[in-house]
Protein backbone atom coordinates (compact mmCIF):
# COMPACT_ATOMS: atom_id res chain seq x y z
CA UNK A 1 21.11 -10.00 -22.47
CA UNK A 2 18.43 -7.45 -23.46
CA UNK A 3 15.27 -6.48 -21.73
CA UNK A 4 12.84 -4.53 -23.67
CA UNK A 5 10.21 -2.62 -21.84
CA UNK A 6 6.66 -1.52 -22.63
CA UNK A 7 4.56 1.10 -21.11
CA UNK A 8 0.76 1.83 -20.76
CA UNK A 9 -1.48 4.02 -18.59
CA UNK A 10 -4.20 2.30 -17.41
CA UNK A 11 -7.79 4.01 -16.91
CA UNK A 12 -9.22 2.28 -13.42
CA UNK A 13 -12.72 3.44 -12.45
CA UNK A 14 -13.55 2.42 -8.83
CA UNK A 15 -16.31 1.19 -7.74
CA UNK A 16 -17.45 4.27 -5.37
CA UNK A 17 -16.08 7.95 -4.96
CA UNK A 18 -13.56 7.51 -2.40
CA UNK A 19 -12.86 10.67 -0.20
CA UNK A 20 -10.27 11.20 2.24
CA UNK A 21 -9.14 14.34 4.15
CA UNK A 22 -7.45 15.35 1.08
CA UNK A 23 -10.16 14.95 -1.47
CA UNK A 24 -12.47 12.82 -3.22
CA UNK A 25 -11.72 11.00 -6.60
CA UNK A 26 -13.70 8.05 -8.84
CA UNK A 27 -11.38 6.56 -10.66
CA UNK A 28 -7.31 6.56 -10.87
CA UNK A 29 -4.68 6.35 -13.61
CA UNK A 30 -2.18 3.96 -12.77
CA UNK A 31 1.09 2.71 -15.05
CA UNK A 32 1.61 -0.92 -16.05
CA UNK A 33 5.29 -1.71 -16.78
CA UNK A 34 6.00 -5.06 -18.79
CA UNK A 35 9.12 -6.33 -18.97
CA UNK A 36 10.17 -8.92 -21.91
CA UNK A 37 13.15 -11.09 -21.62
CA UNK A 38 13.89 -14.49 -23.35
CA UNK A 39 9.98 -15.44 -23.72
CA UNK A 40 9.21 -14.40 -20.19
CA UNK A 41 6.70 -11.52 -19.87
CA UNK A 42 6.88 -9.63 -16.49
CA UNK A 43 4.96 -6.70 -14.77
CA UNK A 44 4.82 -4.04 -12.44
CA UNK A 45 2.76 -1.53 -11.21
CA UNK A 46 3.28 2.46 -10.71
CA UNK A 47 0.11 4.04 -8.46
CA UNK A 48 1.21 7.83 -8.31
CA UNK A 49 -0.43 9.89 -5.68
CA UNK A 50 -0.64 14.07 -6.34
CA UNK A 51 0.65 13.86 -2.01
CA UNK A 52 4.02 13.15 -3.93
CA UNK A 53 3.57 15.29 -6.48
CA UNK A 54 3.12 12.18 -8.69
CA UNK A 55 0.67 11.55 -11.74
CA UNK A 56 0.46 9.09 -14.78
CA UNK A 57 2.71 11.62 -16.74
CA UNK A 58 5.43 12.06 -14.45
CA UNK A 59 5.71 7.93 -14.09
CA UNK A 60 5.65 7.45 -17.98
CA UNK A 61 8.08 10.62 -18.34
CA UNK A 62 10.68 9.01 -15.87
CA UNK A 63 10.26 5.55 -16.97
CA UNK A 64 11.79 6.84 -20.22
CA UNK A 65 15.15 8.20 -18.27
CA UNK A 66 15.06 4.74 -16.54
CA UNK A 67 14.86 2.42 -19.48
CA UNK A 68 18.57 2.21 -20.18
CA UNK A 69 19.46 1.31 -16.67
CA UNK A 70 18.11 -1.91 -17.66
CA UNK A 71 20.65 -3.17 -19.93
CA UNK A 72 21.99 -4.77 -17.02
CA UNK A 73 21.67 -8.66 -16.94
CA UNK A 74 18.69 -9.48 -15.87
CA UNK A 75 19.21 -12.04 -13.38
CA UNK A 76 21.04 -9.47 -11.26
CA UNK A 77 17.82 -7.86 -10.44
CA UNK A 78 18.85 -6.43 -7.34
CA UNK A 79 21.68 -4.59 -8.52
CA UNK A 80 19.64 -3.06 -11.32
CA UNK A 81 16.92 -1.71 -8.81
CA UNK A 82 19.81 -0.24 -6.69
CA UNK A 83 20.69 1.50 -10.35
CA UNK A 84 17.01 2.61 -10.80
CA UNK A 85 17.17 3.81 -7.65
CA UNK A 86 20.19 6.44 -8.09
CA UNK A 87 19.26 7.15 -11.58
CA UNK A 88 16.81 9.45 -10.55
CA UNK A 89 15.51 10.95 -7.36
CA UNK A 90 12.00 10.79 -6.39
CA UNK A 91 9.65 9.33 -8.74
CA UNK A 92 8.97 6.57 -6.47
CA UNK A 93 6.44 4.77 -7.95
CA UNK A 94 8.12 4.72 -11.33
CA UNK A 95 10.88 3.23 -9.45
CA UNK A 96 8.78 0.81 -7.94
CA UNK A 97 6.77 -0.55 -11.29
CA UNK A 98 10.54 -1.32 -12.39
CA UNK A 99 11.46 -2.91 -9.26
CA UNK A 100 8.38 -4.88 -9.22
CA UNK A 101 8.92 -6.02 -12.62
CA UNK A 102 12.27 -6.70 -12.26
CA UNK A 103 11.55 -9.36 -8.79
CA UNK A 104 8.59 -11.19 -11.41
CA UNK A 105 10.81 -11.48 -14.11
CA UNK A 106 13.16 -13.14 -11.87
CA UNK A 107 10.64 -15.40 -9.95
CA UNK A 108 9.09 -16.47 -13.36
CA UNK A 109 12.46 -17.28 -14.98
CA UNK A 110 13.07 -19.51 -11.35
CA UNK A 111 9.74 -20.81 -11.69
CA UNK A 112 8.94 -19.30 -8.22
CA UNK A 113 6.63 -17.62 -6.44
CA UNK A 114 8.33 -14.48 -5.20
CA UNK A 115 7.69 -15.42 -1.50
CA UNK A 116 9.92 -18.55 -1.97
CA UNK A 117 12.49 -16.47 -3.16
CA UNK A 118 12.13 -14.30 0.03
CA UNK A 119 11.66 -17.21 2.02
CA UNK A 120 8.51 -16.31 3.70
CA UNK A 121 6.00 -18.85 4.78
CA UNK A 122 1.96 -17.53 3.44
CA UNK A 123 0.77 -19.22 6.24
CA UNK A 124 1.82 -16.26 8.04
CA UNK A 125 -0.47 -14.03 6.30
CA UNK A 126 -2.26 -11.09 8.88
CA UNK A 127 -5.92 -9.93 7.79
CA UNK A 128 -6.17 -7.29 5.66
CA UNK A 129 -8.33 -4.72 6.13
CA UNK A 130 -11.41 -3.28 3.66
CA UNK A 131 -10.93 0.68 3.82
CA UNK A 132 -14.44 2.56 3.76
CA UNK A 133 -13.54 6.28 2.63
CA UNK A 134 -15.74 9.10 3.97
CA UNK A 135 -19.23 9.47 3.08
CA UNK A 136 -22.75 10.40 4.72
CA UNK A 137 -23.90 8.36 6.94
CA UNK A 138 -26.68 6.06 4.96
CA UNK A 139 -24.09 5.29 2.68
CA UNK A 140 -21.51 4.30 4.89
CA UNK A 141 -24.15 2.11 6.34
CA UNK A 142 -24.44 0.27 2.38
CA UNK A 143 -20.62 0.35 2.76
CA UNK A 144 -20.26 -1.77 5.79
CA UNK A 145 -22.88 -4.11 4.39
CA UNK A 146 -20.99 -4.57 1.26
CA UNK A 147 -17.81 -5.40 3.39
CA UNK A 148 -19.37 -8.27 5.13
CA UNK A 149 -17.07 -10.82 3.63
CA UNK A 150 -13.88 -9.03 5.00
CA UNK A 151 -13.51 -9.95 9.15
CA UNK A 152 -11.12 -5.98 9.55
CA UNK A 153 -12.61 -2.21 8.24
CA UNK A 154 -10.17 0.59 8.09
CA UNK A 155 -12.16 3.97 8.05
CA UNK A 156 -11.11 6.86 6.37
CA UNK A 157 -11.81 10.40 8.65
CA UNK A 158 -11.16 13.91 8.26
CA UNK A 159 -10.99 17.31 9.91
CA UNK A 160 -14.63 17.05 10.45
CA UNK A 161 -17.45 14.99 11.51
CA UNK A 162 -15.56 12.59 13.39
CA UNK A 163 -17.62 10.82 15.46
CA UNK A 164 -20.86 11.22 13.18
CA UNK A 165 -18.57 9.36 10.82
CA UNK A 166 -16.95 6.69 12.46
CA UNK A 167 -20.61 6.18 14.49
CA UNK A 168 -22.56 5.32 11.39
CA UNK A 169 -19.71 2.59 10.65
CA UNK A 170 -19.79 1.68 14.39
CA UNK A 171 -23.66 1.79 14.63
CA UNK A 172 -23.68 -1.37 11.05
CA UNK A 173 -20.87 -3.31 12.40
CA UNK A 174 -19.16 -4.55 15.50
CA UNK A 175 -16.22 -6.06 13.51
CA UNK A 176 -12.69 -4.57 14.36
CA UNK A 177 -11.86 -1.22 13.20
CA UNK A 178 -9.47 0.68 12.25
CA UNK A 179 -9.17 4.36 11.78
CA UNK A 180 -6.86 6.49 9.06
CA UNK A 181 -7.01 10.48 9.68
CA UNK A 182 -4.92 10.91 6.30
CA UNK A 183 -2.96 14.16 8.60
CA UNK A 184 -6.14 15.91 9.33
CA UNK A 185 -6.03 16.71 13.03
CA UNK A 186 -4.04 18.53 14.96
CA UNK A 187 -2.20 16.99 18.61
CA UNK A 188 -4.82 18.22 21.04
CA UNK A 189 -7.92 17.61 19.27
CA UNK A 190 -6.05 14.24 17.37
CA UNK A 191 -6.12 13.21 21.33
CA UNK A 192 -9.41 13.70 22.21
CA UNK A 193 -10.52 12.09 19.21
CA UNK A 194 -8.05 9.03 19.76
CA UNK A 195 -9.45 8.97 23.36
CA UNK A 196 -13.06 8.82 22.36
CA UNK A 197 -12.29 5.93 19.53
CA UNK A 198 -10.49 3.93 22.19
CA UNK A 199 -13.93 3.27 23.79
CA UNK A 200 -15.43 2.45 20.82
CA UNK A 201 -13.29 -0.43 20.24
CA UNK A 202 -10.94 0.97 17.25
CA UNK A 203 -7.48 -1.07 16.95
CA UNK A 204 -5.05 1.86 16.01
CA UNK A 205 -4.97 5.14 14.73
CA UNK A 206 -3.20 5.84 11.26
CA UNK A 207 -1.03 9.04 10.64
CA UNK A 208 -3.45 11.48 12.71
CA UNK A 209 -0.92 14.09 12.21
CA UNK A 210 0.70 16.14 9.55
CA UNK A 211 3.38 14.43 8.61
CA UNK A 212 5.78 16.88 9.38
CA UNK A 213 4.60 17.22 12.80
CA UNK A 214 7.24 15.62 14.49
CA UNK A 215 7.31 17.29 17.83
CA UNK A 216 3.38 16.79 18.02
CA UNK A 217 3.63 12.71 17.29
CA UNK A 218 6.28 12.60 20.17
CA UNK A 219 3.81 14.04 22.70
CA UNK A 220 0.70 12.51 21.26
CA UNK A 221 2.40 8.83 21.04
CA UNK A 222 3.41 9.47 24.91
CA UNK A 223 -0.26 10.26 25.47
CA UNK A 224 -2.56 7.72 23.27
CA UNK A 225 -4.57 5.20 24.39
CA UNK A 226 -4.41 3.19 21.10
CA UNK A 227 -1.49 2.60 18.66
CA UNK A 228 -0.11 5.09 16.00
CA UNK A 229 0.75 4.40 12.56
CA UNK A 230 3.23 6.55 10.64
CA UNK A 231 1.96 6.78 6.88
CA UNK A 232 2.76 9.82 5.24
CA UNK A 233 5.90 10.61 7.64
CA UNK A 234 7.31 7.24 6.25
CA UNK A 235 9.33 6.85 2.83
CA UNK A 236 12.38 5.45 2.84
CA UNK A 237 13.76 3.19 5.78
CA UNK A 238 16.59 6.12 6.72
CA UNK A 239 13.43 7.42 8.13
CA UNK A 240 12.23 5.08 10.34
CA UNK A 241 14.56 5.49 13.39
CA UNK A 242 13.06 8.83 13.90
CA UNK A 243 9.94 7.88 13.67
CA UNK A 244 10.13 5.70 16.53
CA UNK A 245 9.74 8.31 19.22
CA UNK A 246 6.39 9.71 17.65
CA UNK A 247 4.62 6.31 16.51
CA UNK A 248 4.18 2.77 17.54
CA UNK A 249 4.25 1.32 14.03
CA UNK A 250 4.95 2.28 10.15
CA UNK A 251 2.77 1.51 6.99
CA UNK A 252 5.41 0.39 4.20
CA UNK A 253 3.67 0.78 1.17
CA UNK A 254 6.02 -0.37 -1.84
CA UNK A 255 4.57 2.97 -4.66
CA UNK A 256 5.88 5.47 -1.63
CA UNK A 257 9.64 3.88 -1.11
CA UNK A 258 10.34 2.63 -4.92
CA UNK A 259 9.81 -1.14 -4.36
CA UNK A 260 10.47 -4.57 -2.93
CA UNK A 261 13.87 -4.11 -2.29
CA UNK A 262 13.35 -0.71 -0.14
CA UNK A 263 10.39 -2.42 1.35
CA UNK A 264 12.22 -5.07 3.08
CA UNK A 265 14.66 -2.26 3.98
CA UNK A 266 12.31 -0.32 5.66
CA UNK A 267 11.16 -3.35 7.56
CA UNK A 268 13.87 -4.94 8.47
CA UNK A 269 14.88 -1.30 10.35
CA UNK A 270 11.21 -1.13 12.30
CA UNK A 271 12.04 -4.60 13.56
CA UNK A 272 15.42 -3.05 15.00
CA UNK A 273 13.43 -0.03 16.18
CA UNK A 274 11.26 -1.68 18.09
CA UNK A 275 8.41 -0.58 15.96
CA UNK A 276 5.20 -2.96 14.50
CA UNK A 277 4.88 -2.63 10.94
CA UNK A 278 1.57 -2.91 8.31
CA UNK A 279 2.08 -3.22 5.06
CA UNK A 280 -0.56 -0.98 3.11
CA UNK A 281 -1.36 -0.28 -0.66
CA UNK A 282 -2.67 2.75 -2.61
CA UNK A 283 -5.48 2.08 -5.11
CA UNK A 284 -3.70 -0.32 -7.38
CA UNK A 285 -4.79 -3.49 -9.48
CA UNK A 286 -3.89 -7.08 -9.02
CA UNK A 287 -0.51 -6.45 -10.52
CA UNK A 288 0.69 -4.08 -7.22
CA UNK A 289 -1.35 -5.70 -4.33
CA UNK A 290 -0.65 -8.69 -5.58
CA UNK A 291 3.58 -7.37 -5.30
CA UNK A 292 3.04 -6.19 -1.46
CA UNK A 293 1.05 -9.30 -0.29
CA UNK A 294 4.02 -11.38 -1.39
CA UNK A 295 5.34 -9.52 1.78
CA UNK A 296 3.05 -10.11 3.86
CA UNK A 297 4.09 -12.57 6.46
CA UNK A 298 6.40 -10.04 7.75
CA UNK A 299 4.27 -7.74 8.46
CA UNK A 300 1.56 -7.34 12.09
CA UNK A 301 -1.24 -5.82 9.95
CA UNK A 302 -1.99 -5.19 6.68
CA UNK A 303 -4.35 -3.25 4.36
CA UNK A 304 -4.31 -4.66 0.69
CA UNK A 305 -7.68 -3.69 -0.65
CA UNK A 306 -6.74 -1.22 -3.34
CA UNK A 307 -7.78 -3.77 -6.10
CA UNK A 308 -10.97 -4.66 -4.30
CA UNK A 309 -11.96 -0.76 -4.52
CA UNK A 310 -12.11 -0.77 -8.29
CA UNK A 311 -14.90 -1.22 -10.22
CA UNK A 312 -12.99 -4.11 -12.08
CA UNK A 313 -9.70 -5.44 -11.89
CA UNK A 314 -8.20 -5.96 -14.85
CA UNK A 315 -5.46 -8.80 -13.59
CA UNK A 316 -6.08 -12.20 -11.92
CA UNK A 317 -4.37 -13.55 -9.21
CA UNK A 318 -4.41 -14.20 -5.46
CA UNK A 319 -8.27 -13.97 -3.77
CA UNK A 320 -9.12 -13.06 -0.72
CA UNK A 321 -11.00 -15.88 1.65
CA UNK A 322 -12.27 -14.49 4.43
CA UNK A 323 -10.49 -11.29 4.96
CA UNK A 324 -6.98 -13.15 4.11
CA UNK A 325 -5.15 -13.18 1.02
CA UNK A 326 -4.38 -17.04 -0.48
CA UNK A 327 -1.11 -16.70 -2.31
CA UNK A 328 -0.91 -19.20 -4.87
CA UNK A 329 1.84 -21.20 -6.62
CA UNK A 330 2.36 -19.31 -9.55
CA UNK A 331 5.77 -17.86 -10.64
CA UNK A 332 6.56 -14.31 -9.68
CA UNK A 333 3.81 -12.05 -8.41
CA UNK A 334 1.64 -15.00 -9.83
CA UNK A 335 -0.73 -12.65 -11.54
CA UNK A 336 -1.96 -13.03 -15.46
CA UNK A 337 -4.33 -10.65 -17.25
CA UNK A 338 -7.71 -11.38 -16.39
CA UNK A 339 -9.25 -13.62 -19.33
CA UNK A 340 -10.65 -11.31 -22.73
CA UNK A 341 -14.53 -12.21 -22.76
């Protein structure tokens, strides 16, 4: 059996600057992999973040080197993302458009959704949260009003400004919140911040130190009043057991660790650590979110908004009703282009 693969960098404007502590951008160049086997068209998604010294040309460039791995037989899907996976180190979100890919194909040739293949139950689904990136204070305001349909917030903070920040979201909403320092603070200060957005009713604190800091997240995790999520410090699920002595939980995202497969690895090790586990998303279309929801049940919290950032989404699948995301019957990731007008 053959499997012939196609390639295209997709343009994705977003619907507002979104700034984090590492920088501000307005639109993102993501990587659609399709995948064409005996009629059945299939697709994944690469998001590549400059953190992992990623971009559009680096996924398209390793795709290339990739594409004979997948002379394998298609229905052994697994085995051929294990082969993607030591074909080539790094380029993790190239390896995890393939591996996406490769799960749809095989959930549309079952007729399937890919939960029923995993044998998760979307009753289960968590909330997701709506992230609001930084921004002055009026137009975090318009932010939060523009979120009303979504129940959770996640709010992007930096080095600066904390609590002018976080009190202009605070000051339009009394919803849940959640807070994502993106590495930007250092122990002390992450502490008195963390102790000051306790009282303001914030659910957990995500990655509020450099990832590296791994003496600092042991004595700040002994010390918090609120929950710590490892983000950055997390790739691969041979890194979770150290994490456990610096956070309380890990954010799997499936463009950092390559995929579904290393995905369920990294889970199925928090759950043995002890440790909670959200499942998160980078700025992605329909095509990845819809991949990482498919997951969802297993997870305590998760954060699949990228889609809902961009200015349009150029895929159709799963909507979200009132903050939760309604997976629907459909084979595989159960997405389709969105209709041509």
């Amino acid at each position: 059996m053959s499997v012939q693969m196609d390639v295209r960098v997709l343009e994705l404007p977003l619907r507002h600057a979104w700034t984090i502590a590492r920088g501000t951008s307005t639109s993102k160049r993501n990587v659609i992999v399709e995948l064409r086997e005996a009629g059945v068209v299939a697709r994944g998604e690469a998001a590549p973040n400059v953190r992992y010294g990623e971009s559009a040309e680096t996924v398209t460039e390793a795709l290339g080197k990739l594409a004979p791995v997948l002379a394998g037989d298609p229905w052994h899907f697994r085995v051929l993302s294990e082969r993607v996976e030591a074909a080539l180190p790094g380029n993790h979100a190239a390896k995890a458009a393939l591996d996406i890919a490769l799960h749809d194909l095989a959930g549309k040739r079952l007729g399937v959704p890919l939960y029923r293949m995993l044998g998760l139950d979307p009753a289960a689904m968590p909330l997701t949260s709506f992230s609001i990136g930084i921004d002055e204070p009026a137009t975090l305001a318009r932010k939060v009003e523009e979120a009303a349909p979504y129940p959770v917030l996640k709010v992007k903070l930096g080095a600066k400004d904390v609590r002018e920040t976080f009190g202009a979201v605070r000051a339009a909403t009394a919803k849940p919140v959640r807070v994502d320092a993106n590495e930007a603070w250092k122990p002390e200060e992450a502490l008195a911040h963390i102790e000051w957005l306790a009282a303001q009713g914030v659910e957990l604190v995500e990655q509020p130190l450099p990832a590296a800091d791994v003496e600092g997240a042991k004595w700040l995790r002994r010390r918090s009043p609120l929950p710590l999520v490892a983000d950055e410090a997390l790739m691969m699920a041979s890194d979770v057991p150290r994490l456990a002595e610096g956070y309380h939980g890990i954010n799997v995202k499936l463009q950092k660790c390559g995929g579904i497969r290393e995905a369920l690895r990294i889970i199925e090790t928090a759950r043995a650590c002890g440790l909670k586990v959200m499942i998160g998303c980078m700025v992605e279309t329909g095509v990845g979110i819809a991949a990482a929801a498919h997951l969802g049940p297993l997870a305590d919290w998760l954060d699949l908004d990228g889609n809902l950032l961009l200015s349009a989404d150029p895929f159709q699948g799963h909507p979200v009703v009132e903050g939760r995301i309604r997976l629907g019957e459909g084979p595989g990731l159960g997405v389709e282009p969105q209709p041509r007008p």
